[in-house]
PDB file of N, CA and C in Angstrom:
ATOM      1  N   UNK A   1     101.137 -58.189  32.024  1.00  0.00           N
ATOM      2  CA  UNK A   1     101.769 -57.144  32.796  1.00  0.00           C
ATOM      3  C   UNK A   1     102.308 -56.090  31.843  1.00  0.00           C
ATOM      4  N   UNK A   2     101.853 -55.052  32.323  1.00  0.00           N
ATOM      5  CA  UNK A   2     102.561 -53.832  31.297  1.00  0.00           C
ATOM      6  C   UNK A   2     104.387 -53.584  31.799  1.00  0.00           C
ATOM      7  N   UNK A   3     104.988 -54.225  31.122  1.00  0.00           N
ATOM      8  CA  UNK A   3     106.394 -53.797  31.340  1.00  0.00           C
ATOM      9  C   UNK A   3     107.136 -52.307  30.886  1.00  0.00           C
ATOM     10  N   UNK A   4     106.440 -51.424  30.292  1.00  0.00           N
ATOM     11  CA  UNK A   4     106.483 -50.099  29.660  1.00  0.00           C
ATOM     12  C   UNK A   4     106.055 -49.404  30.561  1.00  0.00           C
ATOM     13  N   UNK A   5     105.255 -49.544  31.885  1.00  0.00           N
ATOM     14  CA  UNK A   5     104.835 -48.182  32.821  1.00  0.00           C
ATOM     15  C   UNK A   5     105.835 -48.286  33.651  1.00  0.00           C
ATOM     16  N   UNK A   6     105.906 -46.897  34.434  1.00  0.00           N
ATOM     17  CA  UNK A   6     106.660 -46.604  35.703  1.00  0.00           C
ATOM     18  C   UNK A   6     106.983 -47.334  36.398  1.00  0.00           C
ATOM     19  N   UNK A   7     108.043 -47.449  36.903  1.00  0.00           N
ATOM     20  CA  UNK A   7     108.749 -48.179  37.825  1.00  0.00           C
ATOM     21  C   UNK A   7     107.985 -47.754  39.478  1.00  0.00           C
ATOM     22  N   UNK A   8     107.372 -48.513  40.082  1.00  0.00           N
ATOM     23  CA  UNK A   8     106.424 -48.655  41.368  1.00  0.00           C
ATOM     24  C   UNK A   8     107.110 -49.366  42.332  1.00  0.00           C
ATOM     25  N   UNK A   9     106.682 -48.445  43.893  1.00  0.00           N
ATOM     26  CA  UNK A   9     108.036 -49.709  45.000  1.00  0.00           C
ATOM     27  C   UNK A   9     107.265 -50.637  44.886  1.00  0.00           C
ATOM     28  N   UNK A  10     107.821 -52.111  45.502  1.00  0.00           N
ATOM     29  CA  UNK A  10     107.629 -52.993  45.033  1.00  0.00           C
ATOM     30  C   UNK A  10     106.219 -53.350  46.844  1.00  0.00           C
ATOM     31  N   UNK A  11     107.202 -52.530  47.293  1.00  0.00           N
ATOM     32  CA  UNK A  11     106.116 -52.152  48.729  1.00  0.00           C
ATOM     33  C   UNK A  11     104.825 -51.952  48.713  1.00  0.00           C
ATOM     34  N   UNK A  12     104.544 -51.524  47.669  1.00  0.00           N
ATOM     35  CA  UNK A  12     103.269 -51.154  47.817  1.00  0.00           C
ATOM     36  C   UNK A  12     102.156 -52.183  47.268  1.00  0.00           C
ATOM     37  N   UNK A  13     102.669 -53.532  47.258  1.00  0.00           N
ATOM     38  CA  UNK A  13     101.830 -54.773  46.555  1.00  0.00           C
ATOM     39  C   UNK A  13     101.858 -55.375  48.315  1.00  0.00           C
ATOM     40  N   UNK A  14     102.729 -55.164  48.995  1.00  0.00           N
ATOM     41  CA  UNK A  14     101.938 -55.880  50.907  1.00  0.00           C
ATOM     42  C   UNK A  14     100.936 -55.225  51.108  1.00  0.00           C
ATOM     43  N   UNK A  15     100.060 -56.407  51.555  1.00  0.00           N
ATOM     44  CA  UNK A  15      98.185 -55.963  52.109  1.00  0.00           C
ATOM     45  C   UNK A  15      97.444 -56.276  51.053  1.00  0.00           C
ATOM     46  N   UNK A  16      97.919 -56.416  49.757  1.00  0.00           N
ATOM     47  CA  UNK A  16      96.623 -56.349  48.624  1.00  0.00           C
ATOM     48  C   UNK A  16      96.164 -57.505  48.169  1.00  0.00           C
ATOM     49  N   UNK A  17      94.923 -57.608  48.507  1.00  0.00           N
ATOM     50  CA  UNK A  17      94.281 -59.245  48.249  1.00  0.00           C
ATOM     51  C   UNK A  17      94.534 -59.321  46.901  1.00  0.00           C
ATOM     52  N   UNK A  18      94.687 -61.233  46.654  1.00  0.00           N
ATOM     53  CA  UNK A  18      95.022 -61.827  45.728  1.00  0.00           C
ATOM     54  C   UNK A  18      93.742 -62.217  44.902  1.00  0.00           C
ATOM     55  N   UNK A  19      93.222 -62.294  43.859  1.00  0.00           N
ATOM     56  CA  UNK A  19      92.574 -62.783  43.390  1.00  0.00           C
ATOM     57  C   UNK A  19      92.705 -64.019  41.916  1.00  0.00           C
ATOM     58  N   UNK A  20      92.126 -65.205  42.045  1.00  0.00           N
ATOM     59  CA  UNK A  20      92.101 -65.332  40.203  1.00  0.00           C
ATOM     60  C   UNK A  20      91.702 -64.824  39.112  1.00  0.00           C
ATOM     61  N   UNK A  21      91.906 -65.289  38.169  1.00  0.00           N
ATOM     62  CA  UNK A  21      91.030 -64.433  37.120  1.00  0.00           C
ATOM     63  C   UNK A  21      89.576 -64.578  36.890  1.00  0.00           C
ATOM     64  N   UNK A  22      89.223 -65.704  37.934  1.00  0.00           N
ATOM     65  CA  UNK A  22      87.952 -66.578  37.635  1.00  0.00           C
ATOM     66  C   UNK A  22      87.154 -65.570  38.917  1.00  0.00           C
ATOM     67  N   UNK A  23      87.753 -64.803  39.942  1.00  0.00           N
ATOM     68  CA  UNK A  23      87.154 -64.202  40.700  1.00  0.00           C
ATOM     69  C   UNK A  23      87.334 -64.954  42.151  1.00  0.00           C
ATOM     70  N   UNK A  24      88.086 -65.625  42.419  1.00  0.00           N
ATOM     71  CA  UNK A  24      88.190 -66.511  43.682  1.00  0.00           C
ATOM     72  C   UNK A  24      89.504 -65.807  44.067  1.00  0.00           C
ATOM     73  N   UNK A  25      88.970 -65.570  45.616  1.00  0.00           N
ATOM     74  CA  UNK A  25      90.224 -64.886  46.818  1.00  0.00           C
ATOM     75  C   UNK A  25      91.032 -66.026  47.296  1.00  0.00           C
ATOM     76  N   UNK A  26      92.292 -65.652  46.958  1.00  0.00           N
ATOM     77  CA  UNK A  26      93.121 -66.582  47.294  1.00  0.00           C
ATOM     78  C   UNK A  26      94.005 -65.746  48.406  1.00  0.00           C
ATOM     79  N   UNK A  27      94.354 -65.002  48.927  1.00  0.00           N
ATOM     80  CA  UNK A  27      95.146 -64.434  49.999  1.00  0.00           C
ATOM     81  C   UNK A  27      95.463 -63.116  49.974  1.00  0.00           C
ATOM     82  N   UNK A  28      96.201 -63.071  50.628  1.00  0.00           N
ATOM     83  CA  UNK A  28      96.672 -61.763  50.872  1.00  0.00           C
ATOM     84  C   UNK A  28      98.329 -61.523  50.871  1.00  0.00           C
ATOM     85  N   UNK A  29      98.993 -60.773  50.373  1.00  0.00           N
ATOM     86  CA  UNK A  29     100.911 -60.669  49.723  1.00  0.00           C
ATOM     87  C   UNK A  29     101.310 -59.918  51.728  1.00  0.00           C
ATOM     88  N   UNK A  30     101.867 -60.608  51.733  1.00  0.00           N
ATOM     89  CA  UNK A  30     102.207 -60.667  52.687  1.00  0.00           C
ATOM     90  C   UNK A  30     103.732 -59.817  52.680  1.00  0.00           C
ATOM     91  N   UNK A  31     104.277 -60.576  51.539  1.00  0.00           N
ATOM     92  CA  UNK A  31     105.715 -60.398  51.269  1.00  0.00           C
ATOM     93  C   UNK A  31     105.766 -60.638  49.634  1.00  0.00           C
ATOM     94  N   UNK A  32     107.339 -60.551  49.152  1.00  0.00           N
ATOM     95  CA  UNK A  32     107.725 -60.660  48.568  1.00  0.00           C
ATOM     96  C   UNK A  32     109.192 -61.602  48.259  1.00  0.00           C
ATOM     97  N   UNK A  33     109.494 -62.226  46.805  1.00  0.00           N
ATOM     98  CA  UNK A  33     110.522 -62.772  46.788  1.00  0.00           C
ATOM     99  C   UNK A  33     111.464 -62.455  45.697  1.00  0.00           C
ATOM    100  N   UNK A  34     112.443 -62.098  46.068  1.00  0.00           N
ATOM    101  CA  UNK A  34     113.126 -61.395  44.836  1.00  0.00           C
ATOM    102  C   UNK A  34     114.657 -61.938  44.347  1.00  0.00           C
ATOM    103  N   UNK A  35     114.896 -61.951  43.362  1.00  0.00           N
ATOM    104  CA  UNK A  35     116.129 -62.272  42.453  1.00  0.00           C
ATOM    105  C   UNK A  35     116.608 -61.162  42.881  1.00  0.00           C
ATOM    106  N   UNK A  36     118.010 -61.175  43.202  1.00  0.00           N
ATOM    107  CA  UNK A  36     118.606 -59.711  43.694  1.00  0.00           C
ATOM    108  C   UNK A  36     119.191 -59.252  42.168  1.00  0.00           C
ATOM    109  N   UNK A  37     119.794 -61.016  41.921  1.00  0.00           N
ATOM    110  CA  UNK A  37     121.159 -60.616  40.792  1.00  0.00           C
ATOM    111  C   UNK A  37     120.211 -59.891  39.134  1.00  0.00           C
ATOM    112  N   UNK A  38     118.823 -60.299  39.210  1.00  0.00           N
ATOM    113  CA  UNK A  38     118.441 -59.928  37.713  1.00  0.00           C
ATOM    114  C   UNK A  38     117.204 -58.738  38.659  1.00  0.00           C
ATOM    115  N   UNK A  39     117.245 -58.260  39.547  1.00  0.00           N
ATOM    116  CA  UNK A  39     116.143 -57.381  39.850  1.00  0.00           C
ATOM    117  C   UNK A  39     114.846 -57.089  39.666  1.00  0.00           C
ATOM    118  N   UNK A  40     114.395 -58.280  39.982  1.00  0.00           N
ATOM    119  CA  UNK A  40     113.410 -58.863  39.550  1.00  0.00           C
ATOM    120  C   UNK A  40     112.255 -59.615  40.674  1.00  0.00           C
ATOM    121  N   UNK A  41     111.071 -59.796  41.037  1.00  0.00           N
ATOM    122  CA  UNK A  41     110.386 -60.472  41.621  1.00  0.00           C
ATOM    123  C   UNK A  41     109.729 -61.509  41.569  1.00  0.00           C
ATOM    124  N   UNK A  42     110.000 -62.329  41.979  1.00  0.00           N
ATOM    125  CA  UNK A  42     109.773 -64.046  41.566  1.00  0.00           C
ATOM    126  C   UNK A  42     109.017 -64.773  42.418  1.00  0.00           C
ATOM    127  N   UNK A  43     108.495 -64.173  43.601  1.00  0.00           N
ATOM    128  CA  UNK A  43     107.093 -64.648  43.855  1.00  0.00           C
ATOM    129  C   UNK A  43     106.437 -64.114  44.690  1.00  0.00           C
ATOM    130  N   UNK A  44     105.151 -63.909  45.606  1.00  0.00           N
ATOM    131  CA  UNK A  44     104.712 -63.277  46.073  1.00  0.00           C
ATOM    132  C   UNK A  44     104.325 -63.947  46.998  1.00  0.00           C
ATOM    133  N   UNK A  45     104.349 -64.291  48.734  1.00  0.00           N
ATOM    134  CA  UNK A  45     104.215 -64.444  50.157  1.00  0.00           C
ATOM    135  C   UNK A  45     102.892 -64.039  50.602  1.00  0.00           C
ATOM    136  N   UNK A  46     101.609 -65.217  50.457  1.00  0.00           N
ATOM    137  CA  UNK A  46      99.990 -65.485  50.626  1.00  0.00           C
ATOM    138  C   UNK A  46      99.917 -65.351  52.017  1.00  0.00           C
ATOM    139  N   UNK A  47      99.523 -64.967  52.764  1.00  0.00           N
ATOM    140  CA  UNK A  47      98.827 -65.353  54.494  1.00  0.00           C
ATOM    141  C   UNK A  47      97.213 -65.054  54.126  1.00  0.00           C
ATOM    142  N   UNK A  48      96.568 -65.294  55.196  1.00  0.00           N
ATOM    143  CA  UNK A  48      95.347 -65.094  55.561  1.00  0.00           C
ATOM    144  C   UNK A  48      94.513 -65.899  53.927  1.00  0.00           C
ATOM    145  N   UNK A  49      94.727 -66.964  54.153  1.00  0.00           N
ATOM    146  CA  UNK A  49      94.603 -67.666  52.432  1.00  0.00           C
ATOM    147  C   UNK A  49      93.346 -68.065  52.942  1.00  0.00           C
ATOM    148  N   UNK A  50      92.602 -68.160  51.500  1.00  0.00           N
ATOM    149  CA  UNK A  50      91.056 -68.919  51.660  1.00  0.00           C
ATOM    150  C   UNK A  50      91.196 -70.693  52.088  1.00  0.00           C
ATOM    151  N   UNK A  51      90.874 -70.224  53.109  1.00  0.00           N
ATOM    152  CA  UNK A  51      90.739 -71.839  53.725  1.00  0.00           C
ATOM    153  C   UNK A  51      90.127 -73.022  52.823  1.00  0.00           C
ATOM    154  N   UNK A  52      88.724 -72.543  52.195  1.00  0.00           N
ATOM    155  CA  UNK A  52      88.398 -73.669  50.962  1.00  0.00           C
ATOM    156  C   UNK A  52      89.630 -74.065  50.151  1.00  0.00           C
ATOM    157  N   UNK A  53      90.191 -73.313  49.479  1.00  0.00           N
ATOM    158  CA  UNK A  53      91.396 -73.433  48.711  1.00  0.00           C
ATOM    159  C   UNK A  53      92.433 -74.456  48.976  1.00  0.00           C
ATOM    160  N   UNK A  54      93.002 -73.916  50.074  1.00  0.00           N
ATOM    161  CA  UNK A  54      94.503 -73.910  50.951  1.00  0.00           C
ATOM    162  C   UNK A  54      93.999 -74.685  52.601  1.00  0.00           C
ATOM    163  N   UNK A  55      93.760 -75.854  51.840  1.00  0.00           N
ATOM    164  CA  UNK A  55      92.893 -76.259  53.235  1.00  0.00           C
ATOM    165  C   UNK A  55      94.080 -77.109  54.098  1.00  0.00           C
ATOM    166  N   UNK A  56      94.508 -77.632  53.401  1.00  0.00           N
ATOM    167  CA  UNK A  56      95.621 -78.451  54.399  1.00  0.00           C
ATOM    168  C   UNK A  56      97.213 -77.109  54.701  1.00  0.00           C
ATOM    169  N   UNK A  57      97.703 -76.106  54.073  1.00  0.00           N
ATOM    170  CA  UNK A  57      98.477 -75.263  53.830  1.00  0.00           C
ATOM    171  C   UNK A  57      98.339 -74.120  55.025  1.00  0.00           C
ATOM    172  N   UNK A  58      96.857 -73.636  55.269  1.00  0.00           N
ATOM    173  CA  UNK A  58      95.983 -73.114  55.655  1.00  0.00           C
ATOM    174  C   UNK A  58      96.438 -73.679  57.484  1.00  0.00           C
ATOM    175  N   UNK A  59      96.433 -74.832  57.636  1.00  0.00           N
ATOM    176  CA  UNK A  59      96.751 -75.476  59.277  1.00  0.00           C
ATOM    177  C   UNK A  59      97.773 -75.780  59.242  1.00  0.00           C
ATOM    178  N   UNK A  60      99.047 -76.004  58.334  1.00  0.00           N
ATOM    179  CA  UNK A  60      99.517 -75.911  58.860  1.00  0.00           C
ATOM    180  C   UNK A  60     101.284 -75.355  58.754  1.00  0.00           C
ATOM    181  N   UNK A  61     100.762 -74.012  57.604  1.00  0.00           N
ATOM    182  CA  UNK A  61     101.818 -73.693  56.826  1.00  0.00           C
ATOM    183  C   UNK A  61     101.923 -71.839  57.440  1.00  0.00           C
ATOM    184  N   UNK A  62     102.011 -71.048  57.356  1.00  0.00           N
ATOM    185  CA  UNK A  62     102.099 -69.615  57.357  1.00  0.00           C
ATOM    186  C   UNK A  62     101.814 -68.852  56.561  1.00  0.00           C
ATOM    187  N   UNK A  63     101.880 -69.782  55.060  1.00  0.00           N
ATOM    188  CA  UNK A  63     100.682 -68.911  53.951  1.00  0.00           C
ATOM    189  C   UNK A  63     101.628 -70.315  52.857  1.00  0.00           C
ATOM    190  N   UNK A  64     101.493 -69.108  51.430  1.00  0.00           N
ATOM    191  CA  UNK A  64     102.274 -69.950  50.312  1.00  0.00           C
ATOM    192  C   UNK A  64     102.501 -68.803  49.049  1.00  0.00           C
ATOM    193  N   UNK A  65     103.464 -68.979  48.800  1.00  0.00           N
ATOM    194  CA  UNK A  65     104.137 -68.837  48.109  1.00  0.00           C
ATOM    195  C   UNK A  65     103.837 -69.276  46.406  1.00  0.00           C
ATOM    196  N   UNK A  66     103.203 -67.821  45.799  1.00  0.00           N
ATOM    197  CA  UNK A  66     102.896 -68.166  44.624  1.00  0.00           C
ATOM    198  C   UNK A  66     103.826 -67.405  43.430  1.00  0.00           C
ATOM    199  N   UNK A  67     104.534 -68.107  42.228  1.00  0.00           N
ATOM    200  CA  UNK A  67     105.424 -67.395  41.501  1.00  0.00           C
ATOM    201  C   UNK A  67     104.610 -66.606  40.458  1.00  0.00           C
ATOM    202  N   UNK A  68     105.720 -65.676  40.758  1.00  0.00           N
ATOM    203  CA  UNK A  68     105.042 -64.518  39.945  1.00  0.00           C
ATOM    204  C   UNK A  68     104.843 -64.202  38.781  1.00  0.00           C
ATOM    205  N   UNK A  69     104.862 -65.295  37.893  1.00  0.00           N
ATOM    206  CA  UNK A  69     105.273 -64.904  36.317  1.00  0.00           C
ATOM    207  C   UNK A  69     103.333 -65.808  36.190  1.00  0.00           C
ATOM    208  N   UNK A  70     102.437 -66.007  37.235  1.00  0.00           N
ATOM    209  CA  UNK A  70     101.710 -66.022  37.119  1.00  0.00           C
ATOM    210  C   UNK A  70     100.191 -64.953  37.649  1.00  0.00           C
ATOM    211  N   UNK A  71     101.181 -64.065  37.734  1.00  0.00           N
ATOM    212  CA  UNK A  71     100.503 -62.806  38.025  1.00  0.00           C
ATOM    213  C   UNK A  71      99.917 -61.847  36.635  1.00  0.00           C
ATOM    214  N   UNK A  72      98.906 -61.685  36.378  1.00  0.00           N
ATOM    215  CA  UNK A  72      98.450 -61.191  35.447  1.00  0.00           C
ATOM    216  C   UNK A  72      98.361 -60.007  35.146  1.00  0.00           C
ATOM    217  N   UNK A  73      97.618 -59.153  36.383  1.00  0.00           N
ATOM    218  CA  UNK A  73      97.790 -57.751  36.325  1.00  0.00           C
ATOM    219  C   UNK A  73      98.115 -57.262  38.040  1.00  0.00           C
ATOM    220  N   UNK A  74      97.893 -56.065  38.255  1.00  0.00           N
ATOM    221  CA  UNK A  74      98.701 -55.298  39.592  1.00  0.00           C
ATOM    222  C   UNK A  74      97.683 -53.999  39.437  1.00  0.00           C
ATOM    223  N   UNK A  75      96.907 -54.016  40.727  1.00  0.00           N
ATOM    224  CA  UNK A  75      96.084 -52.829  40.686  1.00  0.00           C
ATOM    225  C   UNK A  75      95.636 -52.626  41.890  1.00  0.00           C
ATOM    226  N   UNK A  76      94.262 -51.893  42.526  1.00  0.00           N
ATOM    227  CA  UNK A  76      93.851 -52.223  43.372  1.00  0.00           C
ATOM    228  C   UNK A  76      93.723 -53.602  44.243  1.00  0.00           C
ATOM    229  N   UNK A  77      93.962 -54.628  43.288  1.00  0.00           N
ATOM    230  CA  UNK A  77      93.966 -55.981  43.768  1.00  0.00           C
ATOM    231  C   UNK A  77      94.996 -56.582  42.820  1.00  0.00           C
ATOM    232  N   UNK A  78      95.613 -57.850  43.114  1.00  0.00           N
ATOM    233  CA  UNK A  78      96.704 -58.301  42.232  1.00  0.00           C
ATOM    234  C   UNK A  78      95.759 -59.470  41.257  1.00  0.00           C
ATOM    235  N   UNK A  79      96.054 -59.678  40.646  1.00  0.00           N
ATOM    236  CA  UNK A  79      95.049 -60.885  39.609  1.00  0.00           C
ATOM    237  C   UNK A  79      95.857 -61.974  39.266  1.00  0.00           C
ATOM    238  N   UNK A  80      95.752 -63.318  39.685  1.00  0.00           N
ATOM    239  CA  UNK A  80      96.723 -64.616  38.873  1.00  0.00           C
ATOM    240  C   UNK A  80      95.926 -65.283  37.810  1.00  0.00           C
ATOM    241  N   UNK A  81      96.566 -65.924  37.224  1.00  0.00           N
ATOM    242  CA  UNK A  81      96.057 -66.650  35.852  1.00  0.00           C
ATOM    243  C   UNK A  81      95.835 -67.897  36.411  1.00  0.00           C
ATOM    244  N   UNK A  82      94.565 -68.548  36.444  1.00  0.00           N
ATOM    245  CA  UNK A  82      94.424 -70.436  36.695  1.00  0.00           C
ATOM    246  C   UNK A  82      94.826 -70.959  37.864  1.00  0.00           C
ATOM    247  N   UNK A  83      95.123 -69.844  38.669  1.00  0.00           N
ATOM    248  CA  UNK A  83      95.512 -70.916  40.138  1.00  0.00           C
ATOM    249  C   UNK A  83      94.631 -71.509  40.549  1.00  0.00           C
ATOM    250  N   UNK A  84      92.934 -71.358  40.387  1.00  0.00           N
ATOM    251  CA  UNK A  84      92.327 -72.438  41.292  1.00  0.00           C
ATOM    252  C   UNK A  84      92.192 -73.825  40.394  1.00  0.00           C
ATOM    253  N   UNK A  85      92.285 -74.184  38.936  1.00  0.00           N
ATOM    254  CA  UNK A  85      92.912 -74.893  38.302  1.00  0.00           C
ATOM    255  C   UNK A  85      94.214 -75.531  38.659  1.00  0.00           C
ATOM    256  N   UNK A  86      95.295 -74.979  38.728  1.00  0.00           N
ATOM    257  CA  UNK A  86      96.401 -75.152  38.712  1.00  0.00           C
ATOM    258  C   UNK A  86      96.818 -75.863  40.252  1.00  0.00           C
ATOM    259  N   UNK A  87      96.186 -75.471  41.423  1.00  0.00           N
ATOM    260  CA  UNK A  87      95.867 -76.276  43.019  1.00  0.00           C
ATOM    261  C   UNK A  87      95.059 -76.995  43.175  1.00  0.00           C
ATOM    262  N   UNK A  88      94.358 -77.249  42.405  1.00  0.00           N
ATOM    263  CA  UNK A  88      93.314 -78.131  42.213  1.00  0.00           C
ATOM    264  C   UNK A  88      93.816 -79.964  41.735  1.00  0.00           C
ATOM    265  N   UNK A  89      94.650 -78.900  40.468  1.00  0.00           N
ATOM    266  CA  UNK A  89      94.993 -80.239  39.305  1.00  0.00           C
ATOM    267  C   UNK A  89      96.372 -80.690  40.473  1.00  0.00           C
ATOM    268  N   UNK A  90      97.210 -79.961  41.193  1.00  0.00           N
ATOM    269  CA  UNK A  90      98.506 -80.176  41.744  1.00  0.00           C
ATOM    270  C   UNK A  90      97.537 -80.698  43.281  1.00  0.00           C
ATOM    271  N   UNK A  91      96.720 -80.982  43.639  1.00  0.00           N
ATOM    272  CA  UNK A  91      96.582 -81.830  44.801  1.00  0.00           C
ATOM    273  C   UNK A  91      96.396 -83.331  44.147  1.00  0.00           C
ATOM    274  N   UNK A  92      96.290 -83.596  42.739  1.00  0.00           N
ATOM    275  CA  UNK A  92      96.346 -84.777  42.706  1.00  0.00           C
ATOM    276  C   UNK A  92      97.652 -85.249  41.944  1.00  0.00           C
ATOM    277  N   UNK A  93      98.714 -84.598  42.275  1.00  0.00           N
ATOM    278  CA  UNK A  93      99.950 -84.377  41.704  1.00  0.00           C
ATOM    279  C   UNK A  93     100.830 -83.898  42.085  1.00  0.00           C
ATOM    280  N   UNK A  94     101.610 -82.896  41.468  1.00  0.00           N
ATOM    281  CA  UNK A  94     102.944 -82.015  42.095  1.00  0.00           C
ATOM    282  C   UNK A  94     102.513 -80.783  41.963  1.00  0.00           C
ATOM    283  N   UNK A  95     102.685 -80.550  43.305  1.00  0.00           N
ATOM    284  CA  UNK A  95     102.146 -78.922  43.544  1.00  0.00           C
ATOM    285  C   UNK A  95     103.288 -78.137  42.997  1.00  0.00           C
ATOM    286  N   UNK A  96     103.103 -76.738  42.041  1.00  0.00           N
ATOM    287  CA  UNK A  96     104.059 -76.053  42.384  1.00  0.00           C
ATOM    288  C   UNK A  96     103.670 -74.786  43.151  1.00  0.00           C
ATOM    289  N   UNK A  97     102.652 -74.444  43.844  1.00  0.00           N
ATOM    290  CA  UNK A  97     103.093 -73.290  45.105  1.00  0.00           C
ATOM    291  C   UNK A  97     103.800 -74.064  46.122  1.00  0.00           C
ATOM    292  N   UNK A  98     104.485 -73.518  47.075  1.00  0.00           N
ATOM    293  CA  UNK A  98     105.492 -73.728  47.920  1.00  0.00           C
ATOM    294  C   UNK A  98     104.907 -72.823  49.321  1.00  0.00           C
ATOM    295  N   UNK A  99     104.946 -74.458  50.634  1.00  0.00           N
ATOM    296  CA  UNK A  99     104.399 -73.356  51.613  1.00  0.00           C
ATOM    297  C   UNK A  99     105.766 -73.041  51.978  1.00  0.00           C
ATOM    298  N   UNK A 100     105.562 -71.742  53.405  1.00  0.00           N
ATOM    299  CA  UNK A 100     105.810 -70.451  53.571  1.00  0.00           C
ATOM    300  C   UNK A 100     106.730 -71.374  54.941  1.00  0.00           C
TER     301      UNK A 100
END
């Protein structure tokens, strides 16, 4: 993440599909979650999630909740680092996305 460019509302990341870095659609930011006290955004609110993925989450959750310090870049589309790794390895373990 470039922490040196312009300060952007934070609004304008609802609607923008999620992707990995590997190229797999993982949802859509629905919302946002924010640290008030350090002003800061700490995770980002999935709906309309790829059902392959998010298959049990998907029936019967409202989306999920992915933290943001695994967000890579912010553009036309948002980009995460290893999540289909990282949900993959945490269904046979401890998940850390969090449903919604």
């Amino acid at each position: 993440m470039d922490h040196d460019s312009a300060p952007q509302e934070i609004t304008r990341l609802v609607g923008r599909e999620v992707y990995s870095n590997n190229g797999v659609f993982l949802g859509e930011v629905e919302d946002l979650r924010l640290d008030l006290d350090t002003e800061e955004v700490t995770g980002m609110a999935l709906h309309e999630l790829n059902r392959e993925l998010f298959d049990s989450e998907a029936l019967t959750a409202r989306g999920v909740i992915v933290p943001y310090r695994w967000v890579q870049s912010v553009g036309d589309i948002v980009i995460v680092n290893d999540l289909v790794e990282r949900i993959q390895d945490a269904k046979g373990g401890e998940e850390e996305t969090a449903t919604a």
